[in-house]
PDB file of N, CA and C in Angstrom:
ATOM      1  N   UNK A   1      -6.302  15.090   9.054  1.00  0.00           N
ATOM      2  CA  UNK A   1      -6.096  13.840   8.332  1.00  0.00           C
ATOM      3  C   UNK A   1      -4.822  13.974   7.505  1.00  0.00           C
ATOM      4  N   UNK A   2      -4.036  13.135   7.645  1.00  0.00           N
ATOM      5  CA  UNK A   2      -2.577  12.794   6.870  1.00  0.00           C
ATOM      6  C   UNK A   2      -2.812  12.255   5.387  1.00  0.00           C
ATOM      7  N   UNK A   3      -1.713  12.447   4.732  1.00  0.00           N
ATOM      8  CA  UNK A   3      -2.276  11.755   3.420  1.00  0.00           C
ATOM      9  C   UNK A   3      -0.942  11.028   2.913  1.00  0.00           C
ATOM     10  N   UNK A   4      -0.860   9.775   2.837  1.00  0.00           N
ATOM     11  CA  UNK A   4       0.379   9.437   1.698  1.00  0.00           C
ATOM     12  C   UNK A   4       0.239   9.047   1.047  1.00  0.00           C
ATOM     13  N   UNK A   5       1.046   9.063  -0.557  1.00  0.00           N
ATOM     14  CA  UNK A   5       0.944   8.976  -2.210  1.00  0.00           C
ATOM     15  C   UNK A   5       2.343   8.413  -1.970  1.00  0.00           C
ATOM     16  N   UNK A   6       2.663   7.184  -2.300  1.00  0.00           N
ATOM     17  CA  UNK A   6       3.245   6.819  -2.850  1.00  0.00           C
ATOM     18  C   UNK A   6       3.783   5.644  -3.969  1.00  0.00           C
ATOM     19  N   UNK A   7       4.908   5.385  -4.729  1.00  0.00           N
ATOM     20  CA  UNK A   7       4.852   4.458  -5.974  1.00  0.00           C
ATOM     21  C   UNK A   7       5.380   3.265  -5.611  1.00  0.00           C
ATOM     22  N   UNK A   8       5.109   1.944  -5.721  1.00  0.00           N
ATOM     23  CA  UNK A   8       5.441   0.761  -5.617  1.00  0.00           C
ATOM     24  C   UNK A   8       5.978   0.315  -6.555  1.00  0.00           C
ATOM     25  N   UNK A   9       7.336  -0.455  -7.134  1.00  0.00           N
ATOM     26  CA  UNK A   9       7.628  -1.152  -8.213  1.00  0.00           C
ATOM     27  C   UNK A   9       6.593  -2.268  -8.158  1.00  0.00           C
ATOM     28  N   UNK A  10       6.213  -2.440  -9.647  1.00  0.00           N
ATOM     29  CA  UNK A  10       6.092  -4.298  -9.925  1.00  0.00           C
ATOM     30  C   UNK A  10       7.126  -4.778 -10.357  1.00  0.00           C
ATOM     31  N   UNK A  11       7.109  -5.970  -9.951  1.00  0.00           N
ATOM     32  CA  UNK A  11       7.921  -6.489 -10.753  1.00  0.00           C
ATOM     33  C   UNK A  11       8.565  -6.539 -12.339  1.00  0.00           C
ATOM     34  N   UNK A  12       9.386  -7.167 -13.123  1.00  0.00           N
ATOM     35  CA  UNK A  12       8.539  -7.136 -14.261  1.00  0.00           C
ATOM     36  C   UNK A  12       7.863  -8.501 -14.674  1.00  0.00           C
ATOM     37  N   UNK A  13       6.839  -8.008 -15.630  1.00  0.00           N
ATOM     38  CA  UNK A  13       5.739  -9.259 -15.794  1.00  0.00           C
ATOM     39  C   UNK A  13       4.625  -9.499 -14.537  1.00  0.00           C
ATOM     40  N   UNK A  14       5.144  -9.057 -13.603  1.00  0.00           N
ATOM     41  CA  UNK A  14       3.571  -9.250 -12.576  1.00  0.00           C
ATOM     42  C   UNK A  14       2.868  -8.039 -12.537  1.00  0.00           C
ATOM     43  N   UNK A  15       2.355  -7.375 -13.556  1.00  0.00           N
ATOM     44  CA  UNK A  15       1.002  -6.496 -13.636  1.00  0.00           C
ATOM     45  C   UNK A  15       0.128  -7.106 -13.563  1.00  0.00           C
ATOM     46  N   UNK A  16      -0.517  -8.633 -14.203  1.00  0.00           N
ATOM     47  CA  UNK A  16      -1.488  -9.180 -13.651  1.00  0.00           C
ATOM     48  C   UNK A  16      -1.907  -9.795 -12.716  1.00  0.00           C
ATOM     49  N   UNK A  17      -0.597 -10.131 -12.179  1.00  0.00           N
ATOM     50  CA  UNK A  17      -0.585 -10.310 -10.472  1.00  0.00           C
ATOM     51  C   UNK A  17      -1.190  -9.512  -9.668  1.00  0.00           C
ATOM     52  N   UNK A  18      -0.513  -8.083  -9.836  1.00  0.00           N
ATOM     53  CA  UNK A  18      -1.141  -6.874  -9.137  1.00  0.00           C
ATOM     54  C   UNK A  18      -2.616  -6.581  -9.448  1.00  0.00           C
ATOM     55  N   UNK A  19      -3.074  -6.432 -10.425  1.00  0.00           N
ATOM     56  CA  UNK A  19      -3.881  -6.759 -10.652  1.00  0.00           C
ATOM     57  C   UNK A  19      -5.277  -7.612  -9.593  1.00  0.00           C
ATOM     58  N   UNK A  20      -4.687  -9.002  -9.967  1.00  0.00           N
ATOM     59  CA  UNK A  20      -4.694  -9.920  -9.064  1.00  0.00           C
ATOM     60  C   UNK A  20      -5.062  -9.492  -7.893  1.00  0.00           C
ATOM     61  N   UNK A  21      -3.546  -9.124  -7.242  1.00  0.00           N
ATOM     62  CA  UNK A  21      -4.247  -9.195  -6.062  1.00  0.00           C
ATOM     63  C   UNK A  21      -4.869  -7.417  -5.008  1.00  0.00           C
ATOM     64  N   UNK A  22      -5.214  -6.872  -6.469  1.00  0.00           N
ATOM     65  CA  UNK A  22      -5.748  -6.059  -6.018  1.00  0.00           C
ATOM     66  C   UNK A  22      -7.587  -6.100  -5.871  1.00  0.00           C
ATOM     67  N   UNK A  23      -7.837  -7.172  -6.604  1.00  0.00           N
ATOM     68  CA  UNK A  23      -9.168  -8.087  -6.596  1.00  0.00           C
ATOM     69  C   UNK A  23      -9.142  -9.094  -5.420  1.00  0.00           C
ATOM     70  N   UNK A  24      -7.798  -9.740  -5.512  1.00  0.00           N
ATOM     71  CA  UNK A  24      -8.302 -10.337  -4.025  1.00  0.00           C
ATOM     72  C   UNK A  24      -8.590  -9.738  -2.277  1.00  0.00           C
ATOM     73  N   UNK A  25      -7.931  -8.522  -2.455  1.00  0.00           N
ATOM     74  CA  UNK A  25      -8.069  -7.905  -1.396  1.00  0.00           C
ATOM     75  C   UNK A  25      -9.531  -7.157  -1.287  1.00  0.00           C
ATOM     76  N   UNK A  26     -10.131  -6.857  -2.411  1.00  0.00           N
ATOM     77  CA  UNK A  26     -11.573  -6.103  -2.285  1.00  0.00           C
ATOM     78  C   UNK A  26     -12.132  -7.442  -1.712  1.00  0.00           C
ATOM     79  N   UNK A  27     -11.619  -8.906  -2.258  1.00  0.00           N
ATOM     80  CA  UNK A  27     -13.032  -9.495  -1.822  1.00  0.00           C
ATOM     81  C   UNK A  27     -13.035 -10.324  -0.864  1.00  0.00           C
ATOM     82  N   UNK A  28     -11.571 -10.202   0.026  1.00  0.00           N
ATOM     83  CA  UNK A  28     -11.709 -10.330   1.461  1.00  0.00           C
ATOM     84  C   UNK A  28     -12.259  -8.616   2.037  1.00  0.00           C
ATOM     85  N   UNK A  29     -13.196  -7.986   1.715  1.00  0.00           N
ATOM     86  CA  UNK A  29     -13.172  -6.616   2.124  1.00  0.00           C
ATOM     87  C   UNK A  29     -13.574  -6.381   3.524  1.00  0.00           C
ATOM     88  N   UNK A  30     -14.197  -7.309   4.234  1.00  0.00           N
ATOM     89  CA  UNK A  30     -14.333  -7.352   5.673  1.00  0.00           C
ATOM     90  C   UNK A  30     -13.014  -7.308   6.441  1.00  0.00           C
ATOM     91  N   UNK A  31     -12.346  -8.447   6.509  1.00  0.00           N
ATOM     92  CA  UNK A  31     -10.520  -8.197   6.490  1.00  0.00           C
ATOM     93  C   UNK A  31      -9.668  -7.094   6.308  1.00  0.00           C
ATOM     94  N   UNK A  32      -9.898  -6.787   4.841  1.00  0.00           N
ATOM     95  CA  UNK A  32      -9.372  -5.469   4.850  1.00  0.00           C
ATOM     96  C   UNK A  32     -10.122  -4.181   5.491  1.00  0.00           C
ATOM     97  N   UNK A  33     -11.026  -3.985   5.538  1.00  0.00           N
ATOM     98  CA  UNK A  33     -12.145  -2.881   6.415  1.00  0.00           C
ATOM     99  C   UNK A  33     -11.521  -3.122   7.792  1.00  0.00           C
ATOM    100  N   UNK A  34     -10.979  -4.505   8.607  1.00  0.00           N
ATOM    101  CA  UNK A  34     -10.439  -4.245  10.029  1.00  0.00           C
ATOM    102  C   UNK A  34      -9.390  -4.513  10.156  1.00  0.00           C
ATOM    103  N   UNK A  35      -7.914  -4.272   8.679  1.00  0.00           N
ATOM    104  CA  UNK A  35      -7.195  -3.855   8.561  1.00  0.00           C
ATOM    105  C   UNK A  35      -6.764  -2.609   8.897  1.00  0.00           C
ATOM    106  N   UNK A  36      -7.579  -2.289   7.851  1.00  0.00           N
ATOM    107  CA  UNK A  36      -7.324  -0.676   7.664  1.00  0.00           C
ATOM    108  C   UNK A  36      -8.124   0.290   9.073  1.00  0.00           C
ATOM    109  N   UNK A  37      -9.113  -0.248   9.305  1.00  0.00           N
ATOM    110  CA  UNK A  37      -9.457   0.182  11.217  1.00  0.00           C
ATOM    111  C   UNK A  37      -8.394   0.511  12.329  1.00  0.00           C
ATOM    112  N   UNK A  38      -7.487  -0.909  11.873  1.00  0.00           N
ATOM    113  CA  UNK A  38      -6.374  -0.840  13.123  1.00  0.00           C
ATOM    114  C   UNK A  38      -5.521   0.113  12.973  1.00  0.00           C
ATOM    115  N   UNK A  39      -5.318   0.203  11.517  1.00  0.00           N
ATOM    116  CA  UNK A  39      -4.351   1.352  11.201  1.00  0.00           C
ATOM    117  C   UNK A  39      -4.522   2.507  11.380  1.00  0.00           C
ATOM    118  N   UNK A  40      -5.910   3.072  11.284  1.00  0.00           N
ATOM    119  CA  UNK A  40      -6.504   4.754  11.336  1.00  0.00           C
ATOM    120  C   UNK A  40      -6.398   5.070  10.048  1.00  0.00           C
ATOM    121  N   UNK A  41      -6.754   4.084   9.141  1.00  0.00           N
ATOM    122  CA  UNK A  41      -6.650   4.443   7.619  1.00  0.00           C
ATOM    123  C   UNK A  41      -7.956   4.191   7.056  1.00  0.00           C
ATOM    124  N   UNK A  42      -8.589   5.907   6.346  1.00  0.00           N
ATOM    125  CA  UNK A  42     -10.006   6.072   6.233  1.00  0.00           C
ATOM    126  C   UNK A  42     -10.425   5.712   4.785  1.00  0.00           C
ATOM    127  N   UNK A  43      -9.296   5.848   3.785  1.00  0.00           N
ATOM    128  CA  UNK A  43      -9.577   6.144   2.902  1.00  0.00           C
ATOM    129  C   UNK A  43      -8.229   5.605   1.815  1.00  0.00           C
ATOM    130  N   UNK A  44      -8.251   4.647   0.582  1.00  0.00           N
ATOM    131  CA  UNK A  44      -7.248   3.715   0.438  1.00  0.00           C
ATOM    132  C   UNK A  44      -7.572   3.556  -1.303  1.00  0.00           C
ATOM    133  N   UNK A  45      -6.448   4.199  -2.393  1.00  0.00           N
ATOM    134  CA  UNK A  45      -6.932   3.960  -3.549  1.00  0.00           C
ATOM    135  C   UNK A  45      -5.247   3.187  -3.869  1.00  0.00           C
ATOM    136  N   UNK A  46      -5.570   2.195  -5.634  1.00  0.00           N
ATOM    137  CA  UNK A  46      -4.815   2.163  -5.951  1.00  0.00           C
ATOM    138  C   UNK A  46      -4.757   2.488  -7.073  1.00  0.00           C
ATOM    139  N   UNK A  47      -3.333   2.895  -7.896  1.00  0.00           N
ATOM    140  CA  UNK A  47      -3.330   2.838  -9.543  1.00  0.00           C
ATOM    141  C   UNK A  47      -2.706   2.067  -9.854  1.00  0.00           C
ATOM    142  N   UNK A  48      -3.028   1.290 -11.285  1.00  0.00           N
ATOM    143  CA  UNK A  48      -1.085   0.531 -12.001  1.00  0.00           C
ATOM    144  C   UNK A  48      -1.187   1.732 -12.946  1.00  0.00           C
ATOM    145  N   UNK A  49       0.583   2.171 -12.735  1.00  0.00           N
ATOM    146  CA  UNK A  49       0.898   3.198 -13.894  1.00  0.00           C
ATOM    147  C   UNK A  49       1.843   2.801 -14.796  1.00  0.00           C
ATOM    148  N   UNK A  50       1.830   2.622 -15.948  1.00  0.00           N
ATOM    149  CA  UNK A  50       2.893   1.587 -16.943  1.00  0.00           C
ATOM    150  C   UNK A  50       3.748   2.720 -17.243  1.00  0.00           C
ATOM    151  N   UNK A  51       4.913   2.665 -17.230  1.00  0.00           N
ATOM    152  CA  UNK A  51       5.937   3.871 -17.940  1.00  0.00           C
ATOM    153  C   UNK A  51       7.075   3.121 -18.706  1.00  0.00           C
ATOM    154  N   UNK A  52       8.131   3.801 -19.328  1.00  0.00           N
ATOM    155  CA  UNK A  52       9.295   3.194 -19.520  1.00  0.00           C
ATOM    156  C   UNK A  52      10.151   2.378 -19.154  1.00  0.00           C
ATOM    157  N   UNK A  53       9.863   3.368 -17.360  1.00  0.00           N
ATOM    158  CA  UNK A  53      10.929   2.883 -16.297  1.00  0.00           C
ATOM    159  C   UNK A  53      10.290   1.511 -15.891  1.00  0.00           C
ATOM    160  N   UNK A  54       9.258   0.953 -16.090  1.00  0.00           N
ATOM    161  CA  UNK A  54       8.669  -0.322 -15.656  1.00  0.00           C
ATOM    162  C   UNK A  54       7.153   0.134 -14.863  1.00  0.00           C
ATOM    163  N   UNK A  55       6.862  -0.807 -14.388  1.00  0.00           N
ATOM    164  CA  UNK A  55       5.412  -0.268 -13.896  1.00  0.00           C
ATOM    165  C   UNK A  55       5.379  -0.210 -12.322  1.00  0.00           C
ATOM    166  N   UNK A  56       4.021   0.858 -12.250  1.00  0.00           N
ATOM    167  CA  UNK A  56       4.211   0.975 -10.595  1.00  0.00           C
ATOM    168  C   UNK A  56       2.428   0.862 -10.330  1.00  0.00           C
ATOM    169  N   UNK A  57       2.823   0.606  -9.023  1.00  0.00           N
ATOM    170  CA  UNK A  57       1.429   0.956  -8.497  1.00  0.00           C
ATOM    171  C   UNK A  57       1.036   1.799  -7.171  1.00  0.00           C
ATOM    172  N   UNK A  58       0.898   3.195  -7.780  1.00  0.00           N
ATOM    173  CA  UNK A  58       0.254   4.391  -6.783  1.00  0.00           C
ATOM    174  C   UNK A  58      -0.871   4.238  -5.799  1.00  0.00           C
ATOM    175  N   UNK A  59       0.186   4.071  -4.655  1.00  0.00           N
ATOM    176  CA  UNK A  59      -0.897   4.259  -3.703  1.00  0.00           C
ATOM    177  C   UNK A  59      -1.243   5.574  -3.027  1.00  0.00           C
ATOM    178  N   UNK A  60      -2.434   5.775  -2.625  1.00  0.00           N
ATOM    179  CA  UNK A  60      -2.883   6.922  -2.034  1.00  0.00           C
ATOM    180  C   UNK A  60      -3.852   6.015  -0.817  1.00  0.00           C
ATOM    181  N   UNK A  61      -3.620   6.932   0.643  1.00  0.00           N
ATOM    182  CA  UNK A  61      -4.395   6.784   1.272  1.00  0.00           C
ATOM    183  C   UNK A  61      -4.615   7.641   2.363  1.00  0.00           C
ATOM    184  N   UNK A  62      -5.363   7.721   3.135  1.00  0.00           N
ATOM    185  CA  UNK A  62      -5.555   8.735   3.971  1.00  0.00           C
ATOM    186  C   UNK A  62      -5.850   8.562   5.634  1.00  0.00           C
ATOM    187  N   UNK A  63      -5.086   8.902   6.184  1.00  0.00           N
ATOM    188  CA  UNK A  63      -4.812   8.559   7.815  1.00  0.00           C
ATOM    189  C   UNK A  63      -5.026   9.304   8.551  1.00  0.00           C
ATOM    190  N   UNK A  64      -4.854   9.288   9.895  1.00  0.00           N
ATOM    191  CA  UNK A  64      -4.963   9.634  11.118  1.00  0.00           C
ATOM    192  C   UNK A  64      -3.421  10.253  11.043  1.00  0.00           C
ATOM    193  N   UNK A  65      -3.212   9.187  10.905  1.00  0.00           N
ATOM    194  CA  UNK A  65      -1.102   9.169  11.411  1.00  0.00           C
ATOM    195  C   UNK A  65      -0.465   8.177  10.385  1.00  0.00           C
ATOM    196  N   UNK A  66       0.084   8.890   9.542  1.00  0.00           N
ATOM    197  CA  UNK A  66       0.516   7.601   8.042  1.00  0.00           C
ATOM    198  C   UNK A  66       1.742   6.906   9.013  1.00  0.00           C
ATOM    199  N   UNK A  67       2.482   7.442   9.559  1.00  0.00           N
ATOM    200  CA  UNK A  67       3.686   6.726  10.237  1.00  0.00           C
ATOM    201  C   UNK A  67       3.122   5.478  10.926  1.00  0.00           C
ATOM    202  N   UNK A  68       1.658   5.662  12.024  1.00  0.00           N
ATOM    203  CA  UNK A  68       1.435   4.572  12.861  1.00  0.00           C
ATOM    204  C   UNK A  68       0.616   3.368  11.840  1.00  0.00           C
ATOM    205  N   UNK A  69      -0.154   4.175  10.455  1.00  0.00           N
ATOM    206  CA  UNK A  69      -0.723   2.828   9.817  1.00  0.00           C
ATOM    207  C   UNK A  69       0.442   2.584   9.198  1.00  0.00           C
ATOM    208  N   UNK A  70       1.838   2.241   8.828  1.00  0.00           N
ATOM    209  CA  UNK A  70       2.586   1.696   8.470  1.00  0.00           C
ATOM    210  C   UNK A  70       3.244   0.557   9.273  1.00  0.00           C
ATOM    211  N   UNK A  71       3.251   0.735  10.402  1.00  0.00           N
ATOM    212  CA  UNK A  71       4.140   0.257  11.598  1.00  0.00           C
ATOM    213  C   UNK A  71       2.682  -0.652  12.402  1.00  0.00           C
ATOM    214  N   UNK A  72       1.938  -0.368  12.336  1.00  0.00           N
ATOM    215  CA  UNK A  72       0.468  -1.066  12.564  1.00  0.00           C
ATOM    216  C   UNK A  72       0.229  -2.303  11.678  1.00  0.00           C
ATOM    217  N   UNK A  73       0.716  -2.619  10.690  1.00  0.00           N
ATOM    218  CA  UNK A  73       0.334  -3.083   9.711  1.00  0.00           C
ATOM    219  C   UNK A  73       1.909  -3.930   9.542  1.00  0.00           C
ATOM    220  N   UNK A  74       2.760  -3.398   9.560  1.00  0.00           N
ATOM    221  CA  UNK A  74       4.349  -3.891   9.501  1.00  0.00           C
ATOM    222  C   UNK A  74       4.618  -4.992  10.620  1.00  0.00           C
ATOM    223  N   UNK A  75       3.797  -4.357  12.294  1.00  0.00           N
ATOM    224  CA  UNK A  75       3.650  -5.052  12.944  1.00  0.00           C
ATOM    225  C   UNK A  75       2.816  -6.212  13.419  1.00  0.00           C
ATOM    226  N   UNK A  76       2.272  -6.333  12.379  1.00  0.00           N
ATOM    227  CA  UNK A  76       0.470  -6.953  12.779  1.00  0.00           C
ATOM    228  C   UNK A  76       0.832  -8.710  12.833  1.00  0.00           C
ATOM    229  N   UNK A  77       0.103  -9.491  13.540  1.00  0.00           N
ATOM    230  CA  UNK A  77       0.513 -10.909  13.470  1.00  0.00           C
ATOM    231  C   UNK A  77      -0.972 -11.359  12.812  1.00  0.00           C
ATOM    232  N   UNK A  78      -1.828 -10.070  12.221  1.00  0.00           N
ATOM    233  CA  UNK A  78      -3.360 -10.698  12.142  1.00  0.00           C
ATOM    234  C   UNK A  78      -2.844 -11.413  11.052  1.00  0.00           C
ATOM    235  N   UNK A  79      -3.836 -12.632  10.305  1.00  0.00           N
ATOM    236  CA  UNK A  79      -3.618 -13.318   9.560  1.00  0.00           C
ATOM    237  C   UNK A  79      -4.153 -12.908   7.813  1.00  0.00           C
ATOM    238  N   UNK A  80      -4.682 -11.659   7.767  1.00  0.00           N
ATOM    239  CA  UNK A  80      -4.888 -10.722   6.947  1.00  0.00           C
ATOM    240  C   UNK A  80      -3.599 -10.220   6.616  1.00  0.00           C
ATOM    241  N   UNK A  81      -3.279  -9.608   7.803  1.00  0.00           N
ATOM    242  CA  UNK A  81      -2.203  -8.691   7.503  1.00  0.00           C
ATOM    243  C   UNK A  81      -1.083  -9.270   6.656  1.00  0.00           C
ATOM    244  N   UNK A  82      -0.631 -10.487   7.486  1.00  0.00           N
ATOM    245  CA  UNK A  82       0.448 -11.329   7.354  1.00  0.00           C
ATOM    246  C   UNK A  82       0.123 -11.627   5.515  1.00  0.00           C
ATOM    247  N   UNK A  83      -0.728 -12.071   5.299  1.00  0.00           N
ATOM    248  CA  UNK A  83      -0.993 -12.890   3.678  1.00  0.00           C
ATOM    249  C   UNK A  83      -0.893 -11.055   3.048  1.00  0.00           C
ATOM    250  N   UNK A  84      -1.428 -10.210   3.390  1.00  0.00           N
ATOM    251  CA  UNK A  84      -1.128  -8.920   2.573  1.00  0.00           C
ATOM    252  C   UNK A  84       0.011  -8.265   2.491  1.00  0.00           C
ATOM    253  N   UNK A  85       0.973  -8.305   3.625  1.00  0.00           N
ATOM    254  CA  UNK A  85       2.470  -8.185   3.433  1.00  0.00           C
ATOM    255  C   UNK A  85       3.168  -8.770   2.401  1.00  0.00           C
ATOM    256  N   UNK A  86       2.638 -10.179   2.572  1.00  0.00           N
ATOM    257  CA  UNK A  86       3.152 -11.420   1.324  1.00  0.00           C
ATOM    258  C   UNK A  86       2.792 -10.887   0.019  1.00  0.00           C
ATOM    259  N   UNK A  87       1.641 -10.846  -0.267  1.00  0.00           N
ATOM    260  CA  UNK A  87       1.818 -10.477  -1.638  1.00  0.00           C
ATOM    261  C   UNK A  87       2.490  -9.043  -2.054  1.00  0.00           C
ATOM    262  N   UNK A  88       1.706  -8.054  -1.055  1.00  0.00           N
ATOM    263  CA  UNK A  88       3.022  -7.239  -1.504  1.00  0.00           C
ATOM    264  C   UNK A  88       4.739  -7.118  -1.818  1.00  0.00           C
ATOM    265  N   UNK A  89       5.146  -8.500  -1.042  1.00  0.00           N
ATOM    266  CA  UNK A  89       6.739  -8.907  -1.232  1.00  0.00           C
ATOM    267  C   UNK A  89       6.405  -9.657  -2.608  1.00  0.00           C
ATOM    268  N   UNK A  90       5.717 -10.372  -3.005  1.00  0.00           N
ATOM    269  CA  UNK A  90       5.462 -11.099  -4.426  1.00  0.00           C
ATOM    270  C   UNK A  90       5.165 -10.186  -5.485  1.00  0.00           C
ATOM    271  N   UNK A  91       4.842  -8.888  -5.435  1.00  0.00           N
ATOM    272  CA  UNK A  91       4.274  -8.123  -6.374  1.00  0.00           C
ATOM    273  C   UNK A  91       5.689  -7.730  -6.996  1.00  0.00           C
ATOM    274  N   UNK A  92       5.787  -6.420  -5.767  1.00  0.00           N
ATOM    275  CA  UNK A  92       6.492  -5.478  -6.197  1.00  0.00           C
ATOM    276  C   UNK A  92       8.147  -5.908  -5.308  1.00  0.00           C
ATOM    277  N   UNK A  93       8.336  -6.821  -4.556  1.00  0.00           N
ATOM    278  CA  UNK A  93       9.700  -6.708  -4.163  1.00  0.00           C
ATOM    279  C   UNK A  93       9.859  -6.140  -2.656  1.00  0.00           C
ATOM    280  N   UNK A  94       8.863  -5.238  -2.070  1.00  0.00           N
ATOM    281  CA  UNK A  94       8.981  -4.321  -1.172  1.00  0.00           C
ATOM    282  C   UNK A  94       8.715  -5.088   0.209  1.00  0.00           C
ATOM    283  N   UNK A  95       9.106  -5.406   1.283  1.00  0.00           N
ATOM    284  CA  UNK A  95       9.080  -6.043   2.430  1.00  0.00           C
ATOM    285  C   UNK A  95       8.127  -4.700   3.388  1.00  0.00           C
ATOM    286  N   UNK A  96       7.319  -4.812   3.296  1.00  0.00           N
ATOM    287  CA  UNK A  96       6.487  -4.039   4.711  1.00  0.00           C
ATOM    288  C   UNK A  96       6.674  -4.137   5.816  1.00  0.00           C
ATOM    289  N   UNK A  97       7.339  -5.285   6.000  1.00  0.00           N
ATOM    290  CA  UNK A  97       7.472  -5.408   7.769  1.00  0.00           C
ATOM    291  C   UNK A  97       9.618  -5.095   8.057  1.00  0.00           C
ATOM    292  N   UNK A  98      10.165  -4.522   7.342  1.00  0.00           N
ATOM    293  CA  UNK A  98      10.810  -3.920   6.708  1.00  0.00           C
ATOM    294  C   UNK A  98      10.816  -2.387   7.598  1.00  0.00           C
ATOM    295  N   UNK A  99      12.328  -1.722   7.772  1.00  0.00           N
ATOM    296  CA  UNK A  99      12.711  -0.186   7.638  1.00  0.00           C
ATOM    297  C   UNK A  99      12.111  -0.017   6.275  1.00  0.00           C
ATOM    298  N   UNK A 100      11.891   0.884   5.813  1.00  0.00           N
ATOM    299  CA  UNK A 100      11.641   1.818   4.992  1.00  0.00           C
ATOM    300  C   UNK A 100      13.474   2.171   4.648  1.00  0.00           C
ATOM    301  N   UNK A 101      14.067   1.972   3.345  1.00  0.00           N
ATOM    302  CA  UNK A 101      15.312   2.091   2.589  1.00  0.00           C
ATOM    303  C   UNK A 101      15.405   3.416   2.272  1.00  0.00           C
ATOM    304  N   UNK A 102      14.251   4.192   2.355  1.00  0.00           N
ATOM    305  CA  UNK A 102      14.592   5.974   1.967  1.00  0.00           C
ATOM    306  C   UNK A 102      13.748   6.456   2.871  1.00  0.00           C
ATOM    307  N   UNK A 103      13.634   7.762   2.305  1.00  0.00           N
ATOM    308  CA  UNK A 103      12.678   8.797   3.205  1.00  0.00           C
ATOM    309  C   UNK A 103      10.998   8.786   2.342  1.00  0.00           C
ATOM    310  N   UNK A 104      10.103   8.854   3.509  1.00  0.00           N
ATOM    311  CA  UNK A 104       9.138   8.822   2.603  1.00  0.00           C
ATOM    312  C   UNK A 104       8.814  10.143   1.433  1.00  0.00           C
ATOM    313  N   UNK A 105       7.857  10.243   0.731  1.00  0.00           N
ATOM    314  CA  UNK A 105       7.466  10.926  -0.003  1.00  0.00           C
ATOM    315  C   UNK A 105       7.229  12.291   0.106  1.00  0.00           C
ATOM    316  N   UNK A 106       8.065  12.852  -0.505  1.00  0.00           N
ATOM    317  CA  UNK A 106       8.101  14.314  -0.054  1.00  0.00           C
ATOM    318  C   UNK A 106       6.884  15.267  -1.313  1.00  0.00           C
ATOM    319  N   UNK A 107       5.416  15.739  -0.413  1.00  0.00           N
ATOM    320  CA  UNK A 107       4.581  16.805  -1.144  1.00  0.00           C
ATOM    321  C   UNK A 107       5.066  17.993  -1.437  1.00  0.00           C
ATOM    322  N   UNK A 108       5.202  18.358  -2.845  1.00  0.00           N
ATOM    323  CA  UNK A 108       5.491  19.112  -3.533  1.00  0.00           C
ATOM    324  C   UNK A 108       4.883  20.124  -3.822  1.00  0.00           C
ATOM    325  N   UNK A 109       3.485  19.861  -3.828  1.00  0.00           N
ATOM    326  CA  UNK A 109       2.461  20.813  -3.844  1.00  0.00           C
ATOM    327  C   UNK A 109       1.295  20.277  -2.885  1.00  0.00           C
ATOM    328  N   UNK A 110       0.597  20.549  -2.674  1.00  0.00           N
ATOM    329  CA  UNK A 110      -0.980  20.466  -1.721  1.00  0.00           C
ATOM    330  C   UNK A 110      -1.912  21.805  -2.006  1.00  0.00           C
ATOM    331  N   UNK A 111      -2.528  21.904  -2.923  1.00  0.00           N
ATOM    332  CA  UNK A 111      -3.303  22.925  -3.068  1.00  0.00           C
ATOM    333  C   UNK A 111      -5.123  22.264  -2.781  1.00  0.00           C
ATOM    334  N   UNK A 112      -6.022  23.205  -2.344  1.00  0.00           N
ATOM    335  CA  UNK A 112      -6.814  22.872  -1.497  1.00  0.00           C
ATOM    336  C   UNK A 112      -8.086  23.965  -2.017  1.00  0.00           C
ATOM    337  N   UNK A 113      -9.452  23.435  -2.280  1.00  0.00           N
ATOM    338  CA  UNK A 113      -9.976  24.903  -3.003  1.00  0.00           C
ATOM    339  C   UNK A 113     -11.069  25.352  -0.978  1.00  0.00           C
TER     340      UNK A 113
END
């Protein structure tokens, strides 16, 4: 199982957006449950983390293949998908259906008991 952690800008001022629509997505959770199916994605948390630099929201989730649930989901015409891309472009700025502008997230540590 793959794992990616990574930070999303919010905007500024839409923390309660995120928020938002981190409630609306639990309570389409059927939708998202055959979202995250298509992707090979088992396991899906979020944080908002407030800092100086502005706020983010940490995602963690856990895959099969993080590359194919990105591109699964980037590619998707489902009508889930499509409205969850959207708000993620309304949140934080970030286009999902989108190259990726850097390299993903490089683990620094992985310790394991």
């Amino acid at each position: 199982m793959a794992t990616f952690i990574g930070a999303f800008p919010v905007l500024p001022g839409k923390e309660d957006q995120a928020r938002k629509f981190a409630q609306e997505t639990m309570g389409r959770s059927e939708e998202f449950s055959a979202s995250q199916k298509r992707g090979g994605v088992t396991k899906e948390e979020w944080s908002l983390q407030q800092s100086p630099m502005g706020s983010l929201v940490l995602v963690h989730f856990e895959a099969a293949d993080v590359e194919r649930a990105f591109a699964t989901l980037a590619q998707s015409s489902e009508a889930f998908d499509v409205w969850f891309r959207g708000r993620v472009q309304e949140v934080s700025g970030v286009d999902l259906g989108a190259e990726p502008e850097g390299p993903p997230p490089e683990i620094i540590l992985d310790w394991r008991a």
